[in-house]
Protein backbone atom coordinates (compact mmCIF):
# COMPACT_ATOMS: atom_id res chain seq x y z
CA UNK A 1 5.28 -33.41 -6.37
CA UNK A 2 2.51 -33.04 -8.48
CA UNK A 3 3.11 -32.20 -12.26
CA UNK A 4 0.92 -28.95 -13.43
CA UNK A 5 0.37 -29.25 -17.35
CA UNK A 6 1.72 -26.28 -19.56
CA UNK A 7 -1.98 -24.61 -19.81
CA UNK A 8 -2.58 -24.36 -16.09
CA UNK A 9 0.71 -23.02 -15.48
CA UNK A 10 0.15 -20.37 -17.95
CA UNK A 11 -3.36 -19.62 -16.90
CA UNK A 12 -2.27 -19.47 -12.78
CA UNK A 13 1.12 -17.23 -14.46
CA UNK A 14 -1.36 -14.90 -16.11
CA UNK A 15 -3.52 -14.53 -12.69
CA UNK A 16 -0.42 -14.07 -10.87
CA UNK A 17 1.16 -11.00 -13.32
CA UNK A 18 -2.05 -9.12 -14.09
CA UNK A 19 -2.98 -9.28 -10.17
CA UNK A 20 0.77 -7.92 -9.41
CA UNK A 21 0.55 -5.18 -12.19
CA UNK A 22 -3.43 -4.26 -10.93
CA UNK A 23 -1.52 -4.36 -7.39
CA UNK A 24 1.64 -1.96 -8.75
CA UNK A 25 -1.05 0.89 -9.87
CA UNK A 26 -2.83 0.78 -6.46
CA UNK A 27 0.36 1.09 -5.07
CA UNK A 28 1.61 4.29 -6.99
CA UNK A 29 -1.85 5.70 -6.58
CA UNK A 30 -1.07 5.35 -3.05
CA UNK A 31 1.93 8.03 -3.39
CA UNK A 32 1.55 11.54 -1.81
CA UNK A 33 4.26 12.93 -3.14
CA UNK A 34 6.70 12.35 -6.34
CA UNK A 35 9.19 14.24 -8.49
CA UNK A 36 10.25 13.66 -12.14
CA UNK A 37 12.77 11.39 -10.95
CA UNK A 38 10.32 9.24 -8.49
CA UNK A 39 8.12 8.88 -11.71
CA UNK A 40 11.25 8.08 -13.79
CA UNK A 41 12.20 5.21 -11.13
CA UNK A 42 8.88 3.70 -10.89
CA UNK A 43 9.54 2.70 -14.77
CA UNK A 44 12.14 1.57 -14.16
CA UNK A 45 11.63 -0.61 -11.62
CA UNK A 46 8.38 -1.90 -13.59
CA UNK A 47 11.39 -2.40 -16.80
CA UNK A 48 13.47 -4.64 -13.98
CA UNK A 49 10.09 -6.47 -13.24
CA UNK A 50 9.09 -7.31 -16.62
CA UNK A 51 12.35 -8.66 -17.40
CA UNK A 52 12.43 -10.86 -14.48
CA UNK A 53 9.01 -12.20 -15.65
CA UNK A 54 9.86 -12.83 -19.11
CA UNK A 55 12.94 -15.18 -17.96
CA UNK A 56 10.28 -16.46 -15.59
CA UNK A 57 7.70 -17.64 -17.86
CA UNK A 58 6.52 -17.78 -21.68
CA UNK A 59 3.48 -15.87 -21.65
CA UNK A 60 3.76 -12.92 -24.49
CA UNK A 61 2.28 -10.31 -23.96
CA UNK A 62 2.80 -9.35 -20.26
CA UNK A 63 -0.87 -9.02 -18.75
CA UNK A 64 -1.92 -5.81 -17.48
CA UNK A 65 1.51 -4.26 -18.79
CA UNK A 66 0.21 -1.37 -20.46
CA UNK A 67 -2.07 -0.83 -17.81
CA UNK A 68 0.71 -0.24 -15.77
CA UNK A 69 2.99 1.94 -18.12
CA UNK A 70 0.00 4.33 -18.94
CA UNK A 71 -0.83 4.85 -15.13
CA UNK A 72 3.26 5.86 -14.80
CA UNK A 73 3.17 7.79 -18.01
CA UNK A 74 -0.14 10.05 -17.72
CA UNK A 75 2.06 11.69 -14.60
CA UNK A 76 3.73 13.78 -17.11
CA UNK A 77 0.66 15.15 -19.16
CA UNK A 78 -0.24 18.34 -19.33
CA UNK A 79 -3.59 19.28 -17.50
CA UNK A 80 -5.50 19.40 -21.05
CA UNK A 81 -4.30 16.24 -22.34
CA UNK A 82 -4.39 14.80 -18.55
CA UNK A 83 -8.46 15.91 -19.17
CA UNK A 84 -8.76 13.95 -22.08
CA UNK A 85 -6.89 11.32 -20.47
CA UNK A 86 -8.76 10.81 -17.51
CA UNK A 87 -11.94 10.82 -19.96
CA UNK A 88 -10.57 7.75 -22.35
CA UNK A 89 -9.14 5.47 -19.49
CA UNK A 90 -11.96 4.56 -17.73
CA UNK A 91 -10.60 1.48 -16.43
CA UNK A 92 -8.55 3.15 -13.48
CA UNK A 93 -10.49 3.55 -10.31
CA UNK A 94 -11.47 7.11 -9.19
CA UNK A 95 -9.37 6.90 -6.19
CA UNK A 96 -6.25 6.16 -8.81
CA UNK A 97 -7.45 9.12 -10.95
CA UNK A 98 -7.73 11.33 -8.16
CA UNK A 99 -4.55 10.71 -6.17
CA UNK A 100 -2.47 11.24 -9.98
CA UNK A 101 -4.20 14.46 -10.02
CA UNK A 102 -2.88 15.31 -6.46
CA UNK A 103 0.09 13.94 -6.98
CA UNK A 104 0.47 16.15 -9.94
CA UNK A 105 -0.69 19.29 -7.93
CA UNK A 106 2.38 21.98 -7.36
CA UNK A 107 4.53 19.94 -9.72
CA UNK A 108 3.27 21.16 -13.34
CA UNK A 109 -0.80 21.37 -12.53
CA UNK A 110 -1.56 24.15 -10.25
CA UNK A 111 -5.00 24.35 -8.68
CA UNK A 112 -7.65 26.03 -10.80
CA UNK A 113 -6.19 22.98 -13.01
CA UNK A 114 -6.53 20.54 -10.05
CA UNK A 115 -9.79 21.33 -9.36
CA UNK A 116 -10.59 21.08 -13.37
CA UNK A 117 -9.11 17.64 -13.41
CA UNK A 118 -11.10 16.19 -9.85
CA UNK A 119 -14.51 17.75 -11.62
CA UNK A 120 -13.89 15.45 -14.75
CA UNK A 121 -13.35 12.67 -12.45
CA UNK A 122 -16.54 13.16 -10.42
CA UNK A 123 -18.34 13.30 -13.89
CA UNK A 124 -17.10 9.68 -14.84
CA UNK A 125 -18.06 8.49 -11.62
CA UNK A 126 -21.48 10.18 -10.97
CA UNK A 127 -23.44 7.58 -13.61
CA UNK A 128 -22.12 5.40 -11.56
CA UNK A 129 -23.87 6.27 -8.31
């Protein structure tokens, strides 16, 4: 056994949780399809997970954690503040701002809307290229 001291733990802890809540957005950016209630289950299965991790460890505040409820949350925007959304939160990929667009698509966006949202997206990204 080999003894890790407190500020490695933490450090290796904090690794650990902000890759698992980067790895919890690519996953629901991976979804083709969700309701209301699929949106309203995915925080609350991130609520279960945080409170497993803060009986796990010490580390306040939970890395990454509102980069994970603001993924979950911008599902329910409207396609004008979903705009001005996808314009201030630059730190999701395009692929994860694309596929909540999609996602969105027949459930309260329709597609003149869709096709709004995907040309704001492809504006972030062009400076890019």
């Amino acid at each position: 056994r080999v003894r890790i001291p407190l500020p490695v733990s933490n450090i290796l802890w904090e690794h650990c949780i902000r890759l698992a809540n980067r790895t919890l957005v690519e996953g629901y950016a991976n979804v083709k399809k969700c309701s209301n209630e699929g949106r309203a289950l995915m925080q609350l299965d991130f609520q279960q997970f945080l409170m497993k991790l803060e009986k796990l460890t010490d580390i306040r505040p939970i890395p990454d954690k509102e980069f994970v409820e603001t993924y979950i949350k911008a599902y329910y925007l409207t396609d004008n503040d979903m705009e001005r959304w996808i314009k201030e939160h630059r730190e999701y990929s395009t692929k994860q701002l694309t596929n909540l667009v999609n996602v969105c698509l027949g459930s309260h966006i329709n597609k003149k809307a869709r096709q709004k949202l995907l040309a704001a997206i492809d504006d972030i990204d062009r400076p890019k290229r």
